[in-house]
C-alpha atoms as a PDB file:
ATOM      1  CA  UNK A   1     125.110 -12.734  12.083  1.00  0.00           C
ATOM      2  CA  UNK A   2     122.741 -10.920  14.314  1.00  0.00           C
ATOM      3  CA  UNK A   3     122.917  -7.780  16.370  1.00  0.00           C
ATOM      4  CA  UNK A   4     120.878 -10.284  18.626  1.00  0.00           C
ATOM      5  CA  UNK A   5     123.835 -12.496  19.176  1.00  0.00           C
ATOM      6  CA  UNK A   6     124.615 -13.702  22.771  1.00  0.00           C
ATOM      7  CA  UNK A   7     127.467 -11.315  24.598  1.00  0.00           C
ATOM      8  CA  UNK A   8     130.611 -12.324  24.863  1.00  0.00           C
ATOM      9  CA  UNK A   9     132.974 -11.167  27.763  1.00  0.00           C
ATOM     10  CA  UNK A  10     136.612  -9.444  28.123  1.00  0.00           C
ATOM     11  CA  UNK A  11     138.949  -9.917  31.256  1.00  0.00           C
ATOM     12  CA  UNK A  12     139.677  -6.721  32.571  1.00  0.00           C
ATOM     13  CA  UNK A  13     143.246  -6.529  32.933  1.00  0.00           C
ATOM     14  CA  UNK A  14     145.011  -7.120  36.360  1.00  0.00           C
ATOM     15  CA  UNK A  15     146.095  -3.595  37.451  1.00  0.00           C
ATOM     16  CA  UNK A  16     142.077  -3.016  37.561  1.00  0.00           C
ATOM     17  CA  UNK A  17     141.003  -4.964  40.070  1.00  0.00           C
ATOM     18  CA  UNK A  18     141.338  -7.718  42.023  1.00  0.00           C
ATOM     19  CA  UNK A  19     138.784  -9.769  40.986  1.00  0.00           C
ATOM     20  CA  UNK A  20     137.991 -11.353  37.904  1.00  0.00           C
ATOM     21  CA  UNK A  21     135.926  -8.848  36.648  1.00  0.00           C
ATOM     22  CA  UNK A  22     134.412  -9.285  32.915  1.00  0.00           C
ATOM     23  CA  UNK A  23     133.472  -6.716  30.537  1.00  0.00           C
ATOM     24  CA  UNK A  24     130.382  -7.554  28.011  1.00  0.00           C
ATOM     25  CA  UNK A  25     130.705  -6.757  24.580  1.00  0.00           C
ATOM     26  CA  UNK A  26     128.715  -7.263  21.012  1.00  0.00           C
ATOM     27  CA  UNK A  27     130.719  -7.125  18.142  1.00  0.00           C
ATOM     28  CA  UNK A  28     130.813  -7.567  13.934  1.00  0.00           C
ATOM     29  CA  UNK A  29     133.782  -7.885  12.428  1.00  0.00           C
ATOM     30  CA  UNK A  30     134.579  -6.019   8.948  1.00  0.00           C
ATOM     31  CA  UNK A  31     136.178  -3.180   6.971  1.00  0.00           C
ATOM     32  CA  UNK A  32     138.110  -0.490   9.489  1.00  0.00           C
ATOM     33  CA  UNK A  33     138.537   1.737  10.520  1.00  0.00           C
ATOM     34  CA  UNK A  34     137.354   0.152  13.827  1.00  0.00           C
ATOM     35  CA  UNK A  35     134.086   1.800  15.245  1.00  0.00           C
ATOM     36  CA  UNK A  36     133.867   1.401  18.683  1.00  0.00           C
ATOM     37  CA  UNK A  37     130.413   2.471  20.785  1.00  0.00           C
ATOM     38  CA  UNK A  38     131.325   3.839  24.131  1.00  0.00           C
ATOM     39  CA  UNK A  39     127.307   4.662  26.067  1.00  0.00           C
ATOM     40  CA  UNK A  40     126.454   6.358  28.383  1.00  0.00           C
ATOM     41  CA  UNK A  41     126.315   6.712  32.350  1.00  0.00           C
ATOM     42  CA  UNK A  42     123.374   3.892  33.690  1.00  0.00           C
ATOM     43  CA  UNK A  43     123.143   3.038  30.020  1.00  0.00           C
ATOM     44  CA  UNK A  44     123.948  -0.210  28.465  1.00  0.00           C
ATOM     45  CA  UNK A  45     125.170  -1.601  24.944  1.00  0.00           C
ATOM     46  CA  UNK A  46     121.246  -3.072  23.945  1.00  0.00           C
ATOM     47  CA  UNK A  47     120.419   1.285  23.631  1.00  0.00           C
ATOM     48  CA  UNK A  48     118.614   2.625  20.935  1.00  0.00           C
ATOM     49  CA  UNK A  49     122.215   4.024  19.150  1.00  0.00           C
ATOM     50  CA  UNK A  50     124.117   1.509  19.637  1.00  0.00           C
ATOM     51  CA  UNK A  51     121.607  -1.080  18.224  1.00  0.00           C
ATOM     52  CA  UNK A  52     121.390   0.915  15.391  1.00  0.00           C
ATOM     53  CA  UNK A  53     124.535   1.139  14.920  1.00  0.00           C
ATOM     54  CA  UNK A  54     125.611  -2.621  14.600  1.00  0.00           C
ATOM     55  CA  UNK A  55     123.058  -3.047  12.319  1.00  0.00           C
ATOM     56  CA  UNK A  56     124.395  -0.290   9.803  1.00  0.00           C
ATOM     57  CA  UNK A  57     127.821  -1.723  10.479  1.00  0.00           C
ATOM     58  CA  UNK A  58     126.102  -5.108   9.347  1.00  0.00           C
ATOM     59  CA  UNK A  59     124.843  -4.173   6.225  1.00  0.00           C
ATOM     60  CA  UNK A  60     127.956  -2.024   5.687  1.00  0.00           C
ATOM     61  CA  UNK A  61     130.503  -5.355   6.512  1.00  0.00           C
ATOM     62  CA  UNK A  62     131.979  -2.403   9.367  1.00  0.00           C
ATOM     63  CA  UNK A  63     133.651  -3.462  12.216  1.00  0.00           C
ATOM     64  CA  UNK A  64     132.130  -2.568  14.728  1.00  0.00           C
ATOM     65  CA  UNK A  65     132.284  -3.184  18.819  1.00  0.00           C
ATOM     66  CA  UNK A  66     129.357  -1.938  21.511  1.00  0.00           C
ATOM     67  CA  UNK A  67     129.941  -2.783  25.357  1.00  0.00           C
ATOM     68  CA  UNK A  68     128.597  -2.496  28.764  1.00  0.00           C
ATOM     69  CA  UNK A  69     130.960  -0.697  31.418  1.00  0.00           C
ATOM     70  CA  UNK A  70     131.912  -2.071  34.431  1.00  0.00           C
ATOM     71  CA  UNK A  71     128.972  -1.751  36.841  1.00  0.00           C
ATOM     72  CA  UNK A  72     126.758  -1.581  33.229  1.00  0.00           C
ATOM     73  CA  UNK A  73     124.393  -3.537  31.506  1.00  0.00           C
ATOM     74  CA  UNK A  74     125.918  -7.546  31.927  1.00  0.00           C
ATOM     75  CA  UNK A  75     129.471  -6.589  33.042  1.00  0.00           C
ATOM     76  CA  UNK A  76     130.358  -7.207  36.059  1.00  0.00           C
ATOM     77  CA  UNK A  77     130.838  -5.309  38.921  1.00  0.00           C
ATOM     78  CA  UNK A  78     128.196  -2.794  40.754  1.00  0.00           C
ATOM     79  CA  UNK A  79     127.559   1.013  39.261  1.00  0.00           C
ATOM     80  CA  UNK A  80     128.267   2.470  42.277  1.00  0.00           C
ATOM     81  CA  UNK A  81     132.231   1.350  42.448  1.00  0.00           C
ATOM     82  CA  UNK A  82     132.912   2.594  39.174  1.00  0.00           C
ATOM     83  CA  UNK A  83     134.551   5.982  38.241  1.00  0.00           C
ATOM     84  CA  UNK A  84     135.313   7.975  35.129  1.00  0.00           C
ATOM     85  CA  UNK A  85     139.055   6.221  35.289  1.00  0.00           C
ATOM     86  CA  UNK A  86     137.882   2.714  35.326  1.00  0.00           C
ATOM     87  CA  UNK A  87     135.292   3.946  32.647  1.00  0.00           C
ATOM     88  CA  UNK A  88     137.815   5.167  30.462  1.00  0.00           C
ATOM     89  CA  UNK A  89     140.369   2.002  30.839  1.00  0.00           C
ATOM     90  CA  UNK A  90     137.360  -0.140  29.369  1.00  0.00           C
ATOM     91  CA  UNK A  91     137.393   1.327  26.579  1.00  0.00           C
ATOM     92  CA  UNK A  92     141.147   1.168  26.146  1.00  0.00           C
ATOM     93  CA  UNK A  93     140.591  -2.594  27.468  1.00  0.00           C
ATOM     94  CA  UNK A  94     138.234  -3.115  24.503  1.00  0.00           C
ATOM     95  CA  UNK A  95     140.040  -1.345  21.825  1.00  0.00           C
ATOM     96  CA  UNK A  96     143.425  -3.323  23.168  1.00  0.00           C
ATOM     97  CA  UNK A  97     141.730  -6.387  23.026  1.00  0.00           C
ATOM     98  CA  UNK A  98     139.655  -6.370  20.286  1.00  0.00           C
ATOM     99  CA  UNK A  99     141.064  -4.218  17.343  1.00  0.00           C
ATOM    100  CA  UNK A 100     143.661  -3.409  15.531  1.00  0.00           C
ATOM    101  CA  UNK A 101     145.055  -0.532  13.316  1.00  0.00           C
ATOM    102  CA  UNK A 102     142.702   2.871  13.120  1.00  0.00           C
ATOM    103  CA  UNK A 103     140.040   3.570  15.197  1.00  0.00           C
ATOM    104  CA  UNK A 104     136.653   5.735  15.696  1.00  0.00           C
ATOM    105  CA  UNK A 105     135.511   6.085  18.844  1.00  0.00           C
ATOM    106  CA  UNK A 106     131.928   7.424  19.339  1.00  0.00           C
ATOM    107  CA  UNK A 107     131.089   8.669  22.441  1.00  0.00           C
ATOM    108  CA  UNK A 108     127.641   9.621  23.981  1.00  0.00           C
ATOM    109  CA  UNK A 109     127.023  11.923  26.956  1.00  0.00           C
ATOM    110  CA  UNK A 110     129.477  10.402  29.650  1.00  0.00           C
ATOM    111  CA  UNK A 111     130.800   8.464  26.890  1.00  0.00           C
ATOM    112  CA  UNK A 112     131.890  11.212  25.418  1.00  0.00           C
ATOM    113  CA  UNK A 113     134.433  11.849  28.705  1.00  0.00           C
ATOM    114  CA  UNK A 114     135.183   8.100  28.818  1.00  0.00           C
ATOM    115  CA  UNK A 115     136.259   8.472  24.522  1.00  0.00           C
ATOM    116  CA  UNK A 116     137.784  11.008  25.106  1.00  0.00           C
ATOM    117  CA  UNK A 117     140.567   9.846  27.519  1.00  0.00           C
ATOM    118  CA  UNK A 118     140.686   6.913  25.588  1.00  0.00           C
ATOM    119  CA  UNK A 119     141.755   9.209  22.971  1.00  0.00           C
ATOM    120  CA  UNK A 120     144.134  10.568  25.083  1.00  0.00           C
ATOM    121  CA  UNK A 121     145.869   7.101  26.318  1.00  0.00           C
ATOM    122  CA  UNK A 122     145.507   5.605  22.566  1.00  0.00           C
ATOM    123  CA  UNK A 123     146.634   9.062  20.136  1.00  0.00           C
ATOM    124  CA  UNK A 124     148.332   6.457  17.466  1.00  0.00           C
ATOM    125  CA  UNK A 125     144.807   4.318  17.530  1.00  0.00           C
ATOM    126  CA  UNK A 126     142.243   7.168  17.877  1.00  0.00           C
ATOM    127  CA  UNK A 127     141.884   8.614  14.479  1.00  0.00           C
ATOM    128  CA  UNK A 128     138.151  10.428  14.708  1.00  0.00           C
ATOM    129  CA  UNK A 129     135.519  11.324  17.796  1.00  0.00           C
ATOM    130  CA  UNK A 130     132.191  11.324  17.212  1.00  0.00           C
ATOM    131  CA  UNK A 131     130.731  12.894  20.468  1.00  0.00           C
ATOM    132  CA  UNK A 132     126.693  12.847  21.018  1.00  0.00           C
ATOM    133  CA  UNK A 133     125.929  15.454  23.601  1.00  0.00           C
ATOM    134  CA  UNK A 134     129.548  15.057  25.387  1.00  0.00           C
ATOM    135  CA  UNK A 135     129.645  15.541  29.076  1.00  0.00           C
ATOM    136  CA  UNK A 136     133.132  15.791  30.228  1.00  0.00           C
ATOM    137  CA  UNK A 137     133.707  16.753  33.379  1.00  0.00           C
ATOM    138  CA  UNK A 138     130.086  16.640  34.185  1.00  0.00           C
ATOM    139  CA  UNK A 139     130.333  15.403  37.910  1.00  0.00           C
ATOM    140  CA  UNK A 140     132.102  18.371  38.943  1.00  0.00           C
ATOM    141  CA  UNK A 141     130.498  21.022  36.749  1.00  0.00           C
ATOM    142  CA  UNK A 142     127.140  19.525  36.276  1.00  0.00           C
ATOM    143  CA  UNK A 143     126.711  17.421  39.041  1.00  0.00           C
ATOM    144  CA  UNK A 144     128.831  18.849  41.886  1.00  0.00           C
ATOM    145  CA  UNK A 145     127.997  22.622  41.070  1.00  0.00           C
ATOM    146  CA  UNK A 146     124.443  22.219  41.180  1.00  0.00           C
ATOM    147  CA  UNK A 147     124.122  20.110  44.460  1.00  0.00           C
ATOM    148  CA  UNK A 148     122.988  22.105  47.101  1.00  0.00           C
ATOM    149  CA  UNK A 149     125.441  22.074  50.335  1.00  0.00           C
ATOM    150  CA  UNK A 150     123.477  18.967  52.274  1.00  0.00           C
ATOM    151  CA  UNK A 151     123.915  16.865  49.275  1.00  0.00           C
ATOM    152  CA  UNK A 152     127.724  17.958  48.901  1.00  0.00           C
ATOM    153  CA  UNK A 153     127.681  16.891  52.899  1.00  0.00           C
ATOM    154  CA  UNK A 154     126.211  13.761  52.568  1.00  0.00           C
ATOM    155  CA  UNK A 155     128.125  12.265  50.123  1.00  0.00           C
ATOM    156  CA  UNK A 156     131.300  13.469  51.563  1.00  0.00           C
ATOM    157  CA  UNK A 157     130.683  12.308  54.885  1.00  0.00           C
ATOM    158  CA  UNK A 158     128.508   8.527  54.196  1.00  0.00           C
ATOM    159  CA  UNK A 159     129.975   8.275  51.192  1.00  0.00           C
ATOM    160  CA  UNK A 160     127.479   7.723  48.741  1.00  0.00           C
ATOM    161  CA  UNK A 161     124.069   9.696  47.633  1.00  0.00           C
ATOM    162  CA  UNK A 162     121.037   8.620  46.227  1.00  0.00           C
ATOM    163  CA  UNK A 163     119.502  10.920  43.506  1.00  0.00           C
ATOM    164  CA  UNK A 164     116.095   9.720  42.702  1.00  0.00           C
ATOM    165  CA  UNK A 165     115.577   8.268  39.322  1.00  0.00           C
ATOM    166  CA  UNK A 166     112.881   8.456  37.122  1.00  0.00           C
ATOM    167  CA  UNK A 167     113.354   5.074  35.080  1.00  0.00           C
ATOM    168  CA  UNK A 168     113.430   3.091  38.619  1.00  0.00           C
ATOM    169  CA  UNK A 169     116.537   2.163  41.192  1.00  0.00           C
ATOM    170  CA  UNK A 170     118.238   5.463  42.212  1.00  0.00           C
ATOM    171  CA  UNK A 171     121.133   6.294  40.836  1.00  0.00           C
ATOM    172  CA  UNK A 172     124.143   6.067  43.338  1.00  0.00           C
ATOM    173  CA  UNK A 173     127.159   8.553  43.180  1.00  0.00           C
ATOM    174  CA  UNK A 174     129.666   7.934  45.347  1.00  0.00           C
ATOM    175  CA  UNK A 175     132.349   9.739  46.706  1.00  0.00           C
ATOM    176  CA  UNK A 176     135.133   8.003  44.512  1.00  0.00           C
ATOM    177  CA  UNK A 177     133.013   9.059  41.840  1.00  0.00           C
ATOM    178  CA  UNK A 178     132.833  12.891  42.392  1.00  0.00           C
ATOM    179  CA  UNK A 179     136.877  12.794  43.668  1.00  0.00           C
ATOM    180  CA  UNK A 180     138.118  10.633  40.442  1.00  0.00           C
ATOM    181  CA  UNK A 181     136.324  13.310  38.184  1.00  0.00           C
ATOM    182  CA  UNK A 182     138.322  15.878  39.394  1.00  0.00           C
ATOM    183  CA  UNK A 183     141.027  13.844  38.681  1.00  0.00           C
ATOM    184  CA  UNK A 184     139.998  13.508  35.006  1.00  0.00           C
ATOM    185  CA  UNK A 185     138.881  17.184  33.823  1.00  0.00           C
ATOM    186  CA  UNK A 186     139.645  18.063  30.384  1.00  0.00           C
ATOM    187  CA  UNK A 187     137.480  21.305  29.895  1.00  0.00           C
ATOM    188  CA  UNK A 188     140.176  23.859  31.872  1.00  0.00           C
ATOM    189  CA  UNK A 189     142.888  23.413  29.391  1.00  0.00           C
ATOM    190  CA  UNK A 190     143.563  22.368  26.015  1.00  0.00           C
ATOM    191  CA  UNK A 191     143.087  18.656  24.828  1.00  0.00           C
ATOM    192  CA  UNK A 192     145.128  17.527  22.406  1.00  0.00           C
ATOM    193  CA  UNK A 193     143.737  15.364  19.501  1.00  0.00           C
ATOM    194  CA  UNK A 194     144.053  16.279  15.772  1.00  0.00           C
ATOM    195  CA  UNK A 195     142.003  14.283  14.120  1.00  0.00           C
ATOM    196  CA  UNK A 196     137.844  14.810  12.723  1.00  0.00           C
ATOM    197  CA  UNK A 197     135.490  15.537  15.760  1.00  0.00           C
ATOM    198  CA  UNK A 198     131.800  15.533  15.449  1.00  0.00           C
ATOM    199  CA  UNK A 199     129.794  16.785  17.779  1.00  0.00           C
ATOM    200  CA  UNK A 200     125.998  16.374  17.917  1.00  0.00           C
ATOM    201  CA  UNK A 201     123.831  18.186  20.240  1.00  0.00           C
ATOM    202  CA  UNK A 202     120.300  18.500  20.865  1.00  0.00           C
ATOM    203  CA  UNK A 203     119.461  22.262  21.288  1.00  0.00           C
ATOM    204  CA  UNK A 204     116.596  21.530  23.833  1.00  0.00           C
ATOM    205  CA  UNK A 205     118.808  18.501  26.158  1.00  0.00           C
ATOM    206  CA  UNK A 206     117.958  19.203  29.810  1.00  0.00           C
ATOM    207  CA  UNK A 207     120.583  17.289  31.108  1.00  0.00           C
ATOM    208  CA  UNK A 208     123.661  18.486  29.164  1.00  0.00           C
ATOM    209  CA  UNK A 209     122.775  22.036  27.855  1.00  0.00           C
ATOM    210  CA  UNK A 210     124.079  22.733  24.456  1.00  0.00           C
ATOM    211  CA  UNK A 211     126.290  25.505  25.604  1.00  0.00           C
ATOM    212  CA  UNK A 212     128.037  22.937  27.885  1.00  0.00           C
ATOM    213  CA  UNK A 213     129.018  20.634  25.007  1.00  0.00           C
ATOM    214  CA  UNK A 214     129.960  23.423  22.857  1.00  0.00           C
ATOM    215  CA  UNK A 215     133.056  23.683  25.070  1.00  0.00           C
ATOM    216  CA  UNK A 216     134.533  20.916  23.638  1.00  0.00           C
ATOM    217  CA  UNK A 217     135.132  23.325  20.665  1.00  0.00           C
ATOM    218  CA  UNK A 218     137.447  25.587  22.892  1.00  0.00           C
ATOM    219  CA  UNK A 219     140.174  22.838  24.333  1.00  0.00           C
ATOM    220  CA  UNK A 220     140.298  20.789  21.562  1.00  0.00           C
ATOM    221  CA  UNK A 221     143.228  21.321  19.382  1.00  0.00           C
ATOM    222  CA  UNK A 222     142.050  19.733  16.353  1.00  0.00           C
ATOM    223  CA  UNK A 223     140.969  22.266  13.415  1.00  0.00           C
ATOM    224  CA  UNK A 224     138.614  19.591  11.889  1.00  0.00           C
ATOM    225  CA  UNK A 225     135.564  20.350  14.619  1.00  0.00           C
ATOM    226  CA  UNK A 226     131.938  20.139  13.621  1.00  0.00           C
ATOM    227  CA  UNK A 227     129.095  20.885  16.002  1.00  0.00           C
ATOM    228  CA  UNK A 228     125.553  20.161  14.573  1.00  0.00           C
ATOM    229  CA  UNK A 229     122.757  21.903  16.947  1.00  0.00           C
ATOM    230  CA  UNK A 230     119.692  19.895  16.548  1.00  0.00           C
ATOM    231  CA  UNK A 231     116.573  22.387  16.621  1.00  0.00           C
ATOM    232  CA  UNK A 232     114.371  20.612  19.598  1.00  0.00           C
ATOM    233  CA  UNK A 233     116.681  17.893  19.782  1.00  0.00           C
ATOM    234  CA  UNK A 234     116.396  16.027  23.501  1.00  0.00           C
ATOM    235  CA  UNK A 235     119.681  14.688  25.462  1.00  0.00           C
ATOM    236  CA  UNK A 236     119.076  10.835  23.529  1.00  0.00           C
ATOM    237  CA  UNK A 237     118.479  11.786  19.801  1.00  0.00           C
ATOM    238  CA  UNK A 238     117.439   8.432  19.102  1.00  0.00           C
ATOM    239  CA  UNK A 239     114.709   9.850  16.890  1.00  0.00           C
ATOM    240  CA  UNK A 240     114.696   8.453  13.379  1.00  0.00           C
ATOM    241  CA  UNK A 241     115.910  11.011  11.914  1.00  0.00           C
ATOM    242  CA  UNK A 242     118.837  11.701  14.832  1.00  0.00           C
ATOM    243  CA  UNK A 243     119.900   8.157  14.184  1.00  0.00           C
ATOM    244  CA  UNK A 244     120.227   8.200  10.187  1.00  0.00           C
ATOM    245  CA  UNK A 245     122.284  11.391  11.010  1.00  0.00           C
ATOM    246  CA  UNK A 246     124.505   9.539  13.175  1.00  0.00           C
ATOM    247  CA  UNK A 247     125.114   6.648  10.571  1.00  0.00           C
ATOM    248  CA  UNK A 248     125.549   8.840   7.801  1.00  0.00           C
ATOM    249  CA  UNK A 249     127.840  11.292   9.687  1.00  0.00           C
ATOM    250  CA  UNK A 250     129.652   7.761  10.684  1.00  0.00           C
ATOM    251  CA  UNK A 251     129.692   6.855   6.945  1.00  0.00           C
ATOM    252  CA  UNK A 252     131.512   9.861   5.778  1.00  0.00           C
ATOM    253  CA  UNK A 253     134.067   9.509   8.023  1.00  0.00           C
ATOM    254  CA  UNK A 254     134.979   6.110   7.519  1.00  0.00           C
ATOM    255  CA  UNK A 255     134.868   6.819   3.992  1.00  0.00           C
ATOM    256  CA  UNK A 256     137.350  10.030   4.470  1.00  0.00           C
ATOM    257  CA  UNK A 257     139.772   8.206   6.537  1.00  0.00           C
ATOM    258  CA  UNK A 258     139.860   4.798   4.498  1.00  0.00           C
ATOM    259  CA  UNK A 259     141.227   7.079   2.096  1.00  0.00           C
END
């Protein structure tokens, strides 16, 4: 087996939409705990990470699962429907679906919102987080804080903005989007979850600042909480080094909770 291998697709479940809408996924089946990859926003499951991932959970015999969001990658659906909800039910969808028993969810910058309510809906499943520059509640305190007041307008009144991008298409953030976040904030009071987190943050990220992250520390109840500050460290860490300290920080806690 390949991390190569042709996708294969989940049916989102009925209460989601009304259409039959299909969730991509990768996946190599092995020891558990259960790693599942949960990207980030525009980003898709063929990323640096999560490609680098499968292939340590391939020479490890881990099992492990990466997938494209709705609106992501090959799923179906467009981007600019989706919201942190729907984002958060896939990976609930995919763990549902596709594991059993314990499970480590690692999420990376808006993954690490959509992990974490995961967490939240799944507390007997979710045993450890591993969060790579985690950006809850970014689209009202990163987004919707720093929009000046004709931005705020527009996408309140036409319903959708367009942010120039610099990797291409805009990006498109709709209305939905900015009104289901506030629906979904975990930073203003304390999130429950008691097993390992791991956070890892690049000191010099422009686009979630490593003081944001580090208030993960404060709600979380869990008195197992690492944060690693990477010295020059960018908002991907997809470096060499940044991804051999995500495997082995991966690899010590599978090997602390088979145990």
């Amino acid at each position: 087996m390949s991390n190569t291998e042709t996708a294969s697709y989940l049916k989102a479940p009925p209460h989601l939409t009304e259409q039959a809408e299909k969730i991509a996924y990768k996946m190599t089946k092995g020891k558990g705990p259960a790693i599942i990859w949960c990207g980030g926003l525009k980003s898709d499951m063929e990323g640096g990470k999560a490609t680098h991932l499968h292939d340590w959970a391939l020479r490890n015999q881990r099992s492990y699962i990466r997938f494209d969001y709705y609106g992501h990658g090959i799923s179906s659906g467009r981007f600019r429907d989706g919201t942190i909800s729907r984002w958060g039910e896939d990976v609930v969808t995919v763990m549902d679906e596709l594991t059993r028993g314990d499970v480590i969810l690692i999420g990376s910058s808006m993954g690490g919102w959509s992990s974490m309510l995961a967490a939240r809906a799944r507390p007997d499943r979710v045993k450890a987080l591993v969060l790579i520059a985690p950006a809850p509640d970014f689209t009202e305190k990163l987004m919707w804080a720093n929009w000046p007041e004709d931005v705020r307008r527009k996408i309140m009144e036409d319903g959708i903005y367009y942010e120039p991008s610099d990797y291409g298409e805009p990006y498109e953030y709709s209305r939905a989007l900015i009104e289901n976040g506030r629906q979904n904030l975990l930073l203003d009071s304390p999130y429950v979850f008691e097993g390992p987190v791991r956070i890892l943050q690049g000191e010099a990220d422009p686009v979630v600042p490593w003081e944001y992250a580090k208030q993960v520390i404060d709600v979380v109840t869990s008195k197992d909480v690492t944060f690693t500050l990477v010295k020059h460290g960018d908002h991907s860490l997809s470096a060499p080094e940044d991804l051999a300290r995500l495997s082995a920080t991966l690899e010590t806690l599978c090997a602390t909770l088979s145990h």
